[in-house]
Protein backbone atom coordinates (compact mmCIF):
# COMPACT_ATOMS: atom_id res chain seq x y z
CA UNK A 1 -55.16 -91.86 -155.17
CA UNK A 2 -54.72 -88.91 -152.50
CA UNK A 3 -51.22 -88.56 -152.62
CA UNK A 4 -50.03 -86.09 -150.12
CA UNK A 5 -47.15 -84.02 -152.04
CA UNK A 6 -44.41 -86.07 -150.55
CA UNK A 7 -42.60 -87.39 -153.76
CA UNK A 8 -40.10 -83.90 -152.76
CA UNK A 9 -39.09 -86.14 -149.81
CA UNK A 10 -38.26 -89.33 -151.41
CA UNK A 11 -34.44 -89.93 -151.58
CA UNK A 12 -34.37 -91.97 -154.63
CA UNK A 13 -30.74 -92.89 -156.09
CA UNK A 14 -29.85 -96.86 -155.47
CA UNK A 15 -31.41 -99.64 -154.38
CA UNK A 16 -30.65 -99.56 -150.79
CA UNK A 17 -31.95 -96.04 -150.21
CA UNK A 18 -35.83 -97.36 -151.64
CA UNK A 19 -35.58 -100.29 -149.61
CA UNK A 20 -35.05 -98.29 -146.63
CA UNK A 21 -38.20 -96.50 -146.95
CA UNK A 22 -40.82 -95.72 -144.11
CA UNK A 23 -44.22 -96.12 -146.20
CA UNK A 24 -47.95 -95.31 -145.29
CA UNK A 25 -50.85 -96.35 -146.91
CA UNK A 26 -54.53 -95.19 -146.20
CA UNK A 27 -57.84 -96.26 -147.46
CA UNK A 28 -55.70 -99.18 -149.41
CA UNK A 29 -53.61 -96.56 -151.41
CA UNK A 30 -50.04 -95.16 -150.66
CA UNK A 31 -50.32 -91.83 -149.74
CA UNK A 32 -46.37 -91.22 -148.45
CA UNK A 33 -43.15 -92.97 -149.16
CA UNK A 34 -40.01 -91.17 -147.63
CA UNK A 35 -36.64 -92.07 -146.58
CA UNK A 36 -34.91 -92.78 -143.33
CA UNK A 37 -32.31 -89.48 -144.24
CA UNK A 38 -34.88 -86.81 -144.25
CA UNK A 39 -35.04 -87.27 -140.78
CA UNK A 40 -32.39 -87.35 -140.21
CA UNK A 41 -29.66 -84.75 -138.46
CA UNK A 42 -25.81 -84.30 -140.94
CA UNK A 43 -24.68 -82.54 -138.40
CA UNK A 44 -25.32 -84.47 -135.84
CA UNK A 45 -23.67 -88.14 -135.32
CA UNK A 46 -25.92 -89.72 -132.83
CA UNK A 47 -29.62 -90.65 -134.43
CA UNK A 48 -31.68 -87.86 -133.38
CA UNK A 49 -34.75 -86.85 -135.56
CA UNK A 50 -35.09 -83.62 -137.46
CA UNK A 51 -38.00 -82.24 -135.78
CA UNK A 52 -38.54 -79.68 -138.36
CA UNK A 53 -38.77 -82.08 -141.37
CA UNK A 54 -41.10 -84.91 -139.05
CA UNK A 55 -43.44 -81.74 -138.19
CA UNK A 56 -43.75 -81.26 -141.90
CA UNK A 57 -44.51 -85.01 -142.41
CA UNK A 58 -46.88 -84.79 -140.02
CA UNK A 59 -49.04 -82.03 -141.30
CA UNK A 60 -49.04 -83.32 -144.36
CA UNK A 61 -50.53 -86.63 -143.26
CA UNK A 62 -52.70 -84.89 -141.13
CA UNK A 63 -54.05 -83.38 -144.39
CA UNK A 64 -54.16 -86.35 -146.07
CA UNK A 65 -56.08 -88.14 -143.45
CA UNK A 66 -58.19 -85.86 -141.86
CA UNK A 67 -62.03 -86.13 -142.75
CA UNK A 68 -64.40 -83.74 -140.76
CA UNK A 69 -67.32 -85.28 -139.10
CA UNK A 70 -70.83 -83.94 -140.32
CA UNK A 71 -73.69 -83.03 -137.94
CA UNK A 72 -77.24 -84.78 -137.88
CA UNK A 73 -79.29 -82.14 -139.62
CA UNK A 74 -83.25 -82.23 -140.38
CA UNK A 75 -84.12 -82.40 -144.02
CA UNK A 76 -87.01 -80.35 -145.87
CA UNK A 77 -89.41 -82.41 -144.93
CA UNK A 78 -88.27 -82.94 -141.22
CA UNK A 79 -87.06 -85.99 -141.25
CA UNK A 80 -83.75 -86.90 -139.73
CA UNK A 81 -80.01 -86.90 -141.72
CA UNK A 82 -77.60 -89.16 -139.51
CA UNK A 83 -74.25 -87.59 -138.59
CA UNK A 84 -71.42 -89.15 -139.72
CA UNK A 85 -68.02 -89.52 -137.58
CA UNK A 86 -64.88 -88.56 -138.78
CA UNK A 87 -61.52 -89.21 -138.86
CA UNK A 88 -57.95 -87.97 -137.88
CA UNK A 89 -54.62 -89.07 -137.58
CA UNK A 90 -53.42 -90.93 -134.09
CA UNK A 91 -50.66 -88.96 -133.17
CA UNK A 92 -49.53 -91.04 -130.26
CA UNK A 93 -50.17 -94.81 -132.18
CA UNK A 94 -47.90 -92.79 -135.10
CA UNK A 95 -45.60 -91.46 -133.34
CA UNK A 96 -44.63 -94.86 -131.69
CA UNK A 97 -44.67 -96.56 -135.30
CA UNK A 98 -42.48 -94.07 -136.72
CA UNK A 99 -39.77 -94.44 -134.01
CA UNK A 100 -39.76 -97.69 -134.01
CA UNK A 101 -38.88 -97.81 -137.59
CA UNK A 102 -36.13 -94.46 -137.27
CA UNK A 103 -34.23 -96.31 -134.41
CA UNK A 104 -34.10 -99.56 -136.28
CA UNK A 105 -33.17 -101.19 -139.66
CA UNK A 106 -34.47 -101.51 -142.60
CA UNK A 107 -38.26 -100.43 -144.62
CA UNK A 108 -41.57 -100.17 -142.69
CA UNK A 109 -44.96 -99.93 -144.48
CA UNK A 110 -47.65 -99.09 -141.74
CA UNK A 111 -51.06 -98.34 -142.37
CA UNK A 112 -51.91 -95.07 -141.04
CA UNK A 113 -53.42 -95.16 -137.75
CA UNK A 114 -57.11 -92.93 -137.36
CA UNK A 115 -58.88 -91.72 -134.60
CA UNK A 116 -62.65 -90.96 -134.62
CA UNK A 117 -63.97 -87.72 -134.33
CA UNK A 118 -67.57 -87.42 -133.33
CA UNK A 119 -69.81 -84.74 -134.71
CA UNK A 120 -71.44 -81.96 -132.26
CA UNK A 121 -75.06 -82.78 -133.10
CA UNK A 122 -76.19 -86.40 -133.21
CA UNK A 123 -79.43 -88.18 -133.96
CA UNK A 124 -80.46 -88.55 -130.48
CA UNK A 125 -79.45 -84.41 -129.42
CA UNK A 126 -81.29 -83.86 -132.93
CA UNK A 127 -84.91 -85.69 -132.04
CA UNK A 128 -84.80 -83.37 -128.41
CA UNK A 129 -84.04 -80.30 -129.41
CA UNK A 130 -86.40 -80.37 -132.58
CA UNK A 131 -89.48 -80.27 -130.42
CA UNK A 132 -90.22 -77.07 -129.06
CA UNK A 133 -90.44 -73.82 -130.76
CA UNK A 134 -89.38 -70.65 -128.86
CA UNK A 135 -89.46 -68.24 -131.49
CA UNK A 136 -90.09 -67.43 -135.31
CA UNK A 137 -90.12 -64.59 -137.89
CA UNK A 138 -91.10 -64.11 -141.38
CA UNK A 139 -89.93 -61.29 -143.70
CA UNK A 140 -90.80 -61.30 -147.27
CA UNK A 141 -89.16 -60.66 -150.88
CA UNK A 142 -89.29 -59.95 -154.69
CA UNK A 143 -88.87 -63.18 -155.99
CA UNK A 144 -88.53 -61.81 -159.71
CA UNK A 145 -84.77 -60.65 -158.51
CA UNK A 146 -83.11 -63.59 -159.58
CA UNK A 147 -79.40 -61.84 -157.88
CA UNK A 148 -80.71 -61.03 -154.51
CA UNK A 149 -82.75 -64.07 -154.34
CA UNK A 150 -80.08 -66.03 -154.78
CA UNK A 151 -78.14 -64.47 -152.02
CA UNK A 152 -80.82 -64.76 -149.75
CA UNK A 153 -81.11 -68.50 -150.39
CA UNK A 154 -77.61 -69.16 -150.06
CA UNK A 155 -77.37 -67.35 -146.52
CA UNK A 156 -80.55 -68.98 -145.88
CA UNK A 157 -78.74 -72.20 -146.29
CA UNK A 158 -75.79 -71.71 -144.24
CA UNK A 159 -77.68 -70.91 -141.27
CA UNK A 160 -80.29 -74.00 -141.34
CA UNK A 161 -79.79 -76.68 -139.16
CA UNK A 162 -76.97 -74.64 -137.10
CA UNK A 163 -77.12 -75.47 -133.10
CA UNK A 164 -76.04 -73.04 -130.72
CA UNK A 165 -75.67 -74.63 -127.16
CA UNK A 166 -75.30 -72.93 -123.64
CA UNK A 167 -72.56 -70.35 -123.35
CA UNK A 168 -71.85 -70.51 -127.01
CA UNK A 169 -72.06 -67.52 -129.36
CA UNK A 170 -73.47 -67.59 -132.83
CA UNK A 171 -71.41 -65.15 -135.27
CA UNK A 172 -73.52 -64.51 -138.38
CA UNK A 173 -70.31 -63.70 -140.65
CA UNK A 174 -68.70 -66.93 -139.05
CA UNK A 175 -71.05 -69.17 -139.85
CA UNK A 176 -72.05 -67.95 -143.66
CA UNK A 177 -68.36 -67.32 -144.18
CA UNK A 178 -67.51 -64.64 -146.93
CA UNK A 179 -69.39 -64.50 -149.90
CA UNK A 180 -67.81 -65.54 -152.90
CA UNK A 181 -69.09 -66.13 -156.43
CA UNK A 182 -67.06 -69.22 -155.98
CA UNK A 183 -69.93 -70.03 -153.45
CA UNK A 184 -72.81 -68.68 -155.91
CA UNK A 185 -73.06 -65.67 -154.70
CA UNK A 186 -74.05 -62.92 -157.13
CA UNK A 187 -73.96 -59.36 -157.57
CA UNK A 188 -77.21 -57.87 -157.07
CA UNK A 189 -77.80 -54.76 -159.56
CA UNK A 190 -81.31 -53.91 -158.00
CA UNK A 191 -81.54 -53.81 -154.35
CA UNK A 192 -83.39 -52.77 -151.66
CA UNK A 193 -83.76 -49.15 -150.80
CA UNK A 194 -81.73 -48.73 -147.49
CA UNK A 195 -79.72 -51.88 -147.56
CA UNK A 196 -75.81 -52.10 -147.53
CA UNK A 197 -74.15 -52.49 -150.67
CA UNK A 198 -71.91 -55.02 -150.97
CA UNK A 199 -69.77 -55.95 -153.82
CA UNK A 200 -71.48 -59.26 -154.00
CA UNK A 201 -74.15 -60.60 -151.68
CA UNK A 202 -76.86 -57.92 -151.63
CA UNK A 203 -79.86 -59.30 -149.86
CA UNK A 204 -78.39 -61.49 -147.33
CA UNK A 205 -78.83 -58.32 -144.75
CA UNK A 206 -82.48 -59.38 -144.99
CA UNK A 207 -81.40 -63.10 -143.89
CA UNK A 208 -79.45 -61.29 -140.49
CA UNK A 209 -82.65 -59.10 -139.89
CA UNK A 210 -85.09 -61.85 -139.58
CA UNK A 211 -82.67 -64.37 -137.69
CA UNK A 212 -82.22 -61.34 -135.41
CA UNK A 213 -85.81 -61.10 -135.07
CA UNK A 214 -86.31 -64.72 -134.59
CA UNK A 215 -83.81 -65.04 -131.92
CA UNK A 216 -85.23 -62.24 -130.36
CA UNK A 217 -89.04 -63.35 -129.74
CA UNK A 218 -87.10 -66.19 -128.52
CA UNK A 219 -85.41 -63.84 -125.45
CA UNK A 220 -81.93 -65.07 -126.58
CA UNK A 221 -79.29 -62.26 -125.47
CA UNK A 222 -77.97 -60.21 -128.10
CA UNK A 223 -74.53 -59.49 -127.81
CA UNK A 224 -74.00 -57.83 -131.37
CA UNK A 225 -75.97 -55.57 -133.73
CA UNK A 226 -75.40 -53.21 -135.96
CA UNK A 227 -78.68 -50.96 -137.84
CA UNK A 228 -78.37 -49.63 -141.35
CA UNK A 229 -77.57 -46.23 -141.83
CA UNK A 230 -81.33 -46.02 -143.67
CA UNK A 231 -84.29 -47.69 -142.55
CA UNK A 232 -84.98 -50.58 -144.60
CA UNK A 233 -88.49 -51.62 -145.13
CA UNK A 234 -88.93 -55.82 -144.89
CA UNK A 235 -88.41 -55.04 -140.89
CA UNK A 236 -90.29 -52.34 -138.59
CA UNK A 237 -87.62 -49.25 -137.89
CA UNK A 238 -85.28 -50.47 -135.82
CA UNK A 239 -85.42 -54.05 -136.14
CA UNK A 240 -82.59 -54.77 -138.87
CA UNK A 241 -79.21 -56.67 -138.22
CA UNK A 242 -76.95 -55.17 -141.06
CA UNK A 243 -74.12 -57.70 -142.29
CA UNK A 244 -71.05 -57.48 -144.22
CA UNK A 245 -67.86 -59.58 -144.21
CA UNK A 246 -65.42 -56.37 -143.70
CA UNK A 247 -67.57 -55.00 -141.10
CA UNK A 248 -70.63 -54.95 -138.72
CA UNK A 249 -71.57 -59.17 -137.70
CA UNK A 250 -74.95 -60.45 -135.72
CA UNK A 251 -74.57 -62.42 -132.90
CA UNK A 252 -75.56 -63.46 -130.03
CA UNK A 253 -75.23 -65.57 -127.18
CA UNK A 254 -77.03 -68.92 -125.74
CA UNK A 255 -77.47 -68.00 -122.03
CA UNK A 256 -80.31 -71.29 -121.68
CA UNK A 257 -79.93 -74.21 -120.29
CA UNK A 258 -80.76 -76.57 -123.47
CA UNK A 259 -79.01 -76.24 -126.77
CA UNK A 260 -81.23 -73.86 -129.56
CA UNK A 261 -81.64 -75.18 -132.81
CA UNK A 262 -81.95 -72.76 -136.01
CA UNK A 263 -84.45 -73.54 -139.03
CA UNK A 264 -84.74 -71.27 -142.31
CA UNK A 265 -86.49 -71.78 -144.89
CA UNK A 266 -87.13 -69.62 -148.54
CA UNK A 267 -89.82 -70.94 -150.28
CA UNK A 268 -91.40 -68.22 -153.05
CA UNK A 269 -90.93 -64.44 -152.01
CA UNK A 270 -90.62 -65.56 -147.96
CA UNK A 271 -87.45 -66.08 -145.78
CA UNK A 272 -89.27 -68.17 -142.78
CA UNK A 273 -86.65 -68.65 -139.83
CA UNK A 274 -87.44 -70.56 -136.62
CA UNK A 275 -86.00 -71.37 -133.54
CA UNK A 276 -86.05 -74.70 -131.41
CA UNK A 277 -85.30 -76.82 -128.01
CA UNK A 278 -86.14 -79.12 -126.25
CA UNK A 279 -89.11 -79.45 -123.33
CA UNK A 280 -86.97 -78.96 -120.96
CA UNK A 281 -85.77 -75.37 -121.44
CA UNK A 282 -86.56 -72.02 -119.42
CA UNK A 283 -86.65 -69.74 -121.75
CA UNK A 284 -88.59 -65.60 -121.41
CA UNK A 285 -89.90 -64.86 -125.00
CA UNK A 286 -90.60 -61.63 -126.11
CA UNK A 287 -93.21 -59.95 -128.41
CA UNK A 288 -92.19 -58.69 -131.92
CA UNK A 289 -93.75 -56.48 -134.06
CA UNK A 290 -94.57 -58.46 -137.44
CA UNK A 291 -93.03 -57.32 -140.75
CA UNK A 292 -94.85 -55.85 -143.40
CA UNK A 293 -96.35 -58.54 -146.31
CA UNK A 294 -95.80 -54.99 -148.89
CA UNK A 295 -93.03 -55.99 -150.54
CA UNK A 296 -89.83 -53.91 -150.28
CA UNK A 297 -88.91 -50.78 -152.66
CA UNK A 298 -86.11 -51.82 -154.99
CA UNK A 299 -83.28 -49.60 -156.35
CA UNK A 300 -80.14 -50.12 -159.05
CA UNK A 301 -77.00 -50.53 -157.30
CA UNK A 302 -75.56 -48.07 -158.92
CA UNK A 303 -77.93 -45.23 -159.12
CA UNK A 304 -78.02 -41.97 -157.73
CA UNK A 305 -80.73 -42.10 -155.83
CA UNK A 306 -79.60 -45.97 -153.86
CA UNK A 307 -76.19 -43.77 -153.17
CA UNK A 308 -77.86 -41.32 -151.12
CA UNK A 309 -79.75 -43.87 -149.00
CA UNK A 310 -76.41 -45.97 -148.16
């Protein structure tokens, strides 16, 4: 049962204090059961409500309720994942219920009342905006490293499927959200030469290079991008997006008229990213030199030599 934390808030001492009750239930389970005097105002002899103490109610039921609607999303193999709609609480249907009960007597049990939230991205936006490729770029990768491998696949991850549409800004760092071994991210002893050292994450940098690449050859404005201090090699000079959570971020802007959809993919030693719409867009691309297939010099984290080329 998803009890909301509310058993602080029940007045329990005779009889007529539990039968006075205003209860909620949700999903078929009881998820708050508080008294008529926690609303209420000691100080106060006419039967105003305790705005403070209802806000607090209502965040907590908000909590309780609240399930986030999920995008469409294309799966490995290209084939459509259905969104799913979610669900918050009705303020106004609540607030109504609840007032009805304070200015009255006796109990109420109401079921709590939902409102569905849609998701962004939809089947039907999906199946348009999955037709048309505007741009692309490959880098590649040493496998063998298991740490930075794993970074790059988990910032590979957070990216796919993401849909930027017009006048909207895609923030790297916002979208892959701090890494965290809590979200399998590792410390990477080896890196590569030039990259920025982070704590834990190494390797997604490569991730932010070739989606800055990608977006690129697909003339989508840049409106933020940092270079490492060091050239790193699985981009041509000048063509890296450095990353890190308590610094430098990559993004960049959707100035089109359609909504751009983002595809990467790590399969092996490649980080494949892609970028599509739908027919209907205007979009300028622009040539980009190709990255190397040599794979990348690798250095410990903590030696010497990988200090002097941070």
């Amino acid at each position: 049962m998803k009890w909301i934390g509310l058993s602080i808030l029940m007045l329990v001492g005779s009889q007529n204090i539990l039968s006075d009750n205003f209860t909620v239930s949700h999903n078929g389970e009881t998820i708050a059961n508080v008294n008529r005097a926690y609303f209420s105002n000691p100080f106060i002899d006419i039967p105003l409500v305790n705005e403070n103490n209802y806000e607090k109610f209502i965040q907590l039921l908000e909590k309780a309720i609240y399930q986030p609607p999920v995008n469409a999303t294309l799966d490995d193999t290209g084939n459509i994942v259905p969104e799913k709609v979610g669900y918050k609480l009705d303020h106004d249907t609540f607030t109504k219920q609840f007032y009805t009960y304070y200015f009255n007597q006796g109990p109420a049990n109401i079921i709590a009342p939902k409102q569905m939230v849609y998701p962004n991205v939809d089947s039907e936006l999906l199946s348009l905006i999955r037709v048309k490729q505007i741009g692309h770029y490959t880098t590649f990768f040493n496998s063998g490293n298991k740490e930075r491998s794993m970074n790059i696949k988990l910032a590979s991850e957070a990216i796919n499927n993401q849909v930027v549409f017009p006048g909207e800004t895609f923030s790297f760092n916002k979208v892959v959200g701090k890494r965290t071994k809590e979200k399998g991210y590792m410390r990477a002893p080896v890196i590569v030469k030039g990259e920025l050292s982070e704590d834990i994450g190494g390797g997604i940098c490569q991730i932010s290079s070739t989606l800055y690449n990608a977006v690129d050859n697909a003339g989508i404005t840049i409106t933020e991008r940092y270079s490492h201090s060091k050239r790193v090699p699985y981009v041509p000079s000048g063509r890296d997006a450095t990353v890190s959570w308590y610094g430098p971020d990559f993004r960049f802007t959707n100035k089109y008229n359609q909504p751009v959809l983002i595809r990467s993919k790590v399969y092996g030693g490649t980080v494949r990213i892609m970028v599509y719409s739908s027919e209907d867009i205007n979009f300028k691309p622009k040539r980009i030199q190709k990255a190397t297939y040599k794979l990348p010099k690798e250095i410990p984290l903590d030696s010497e030599v990988n200090r002097n080329h941070l």
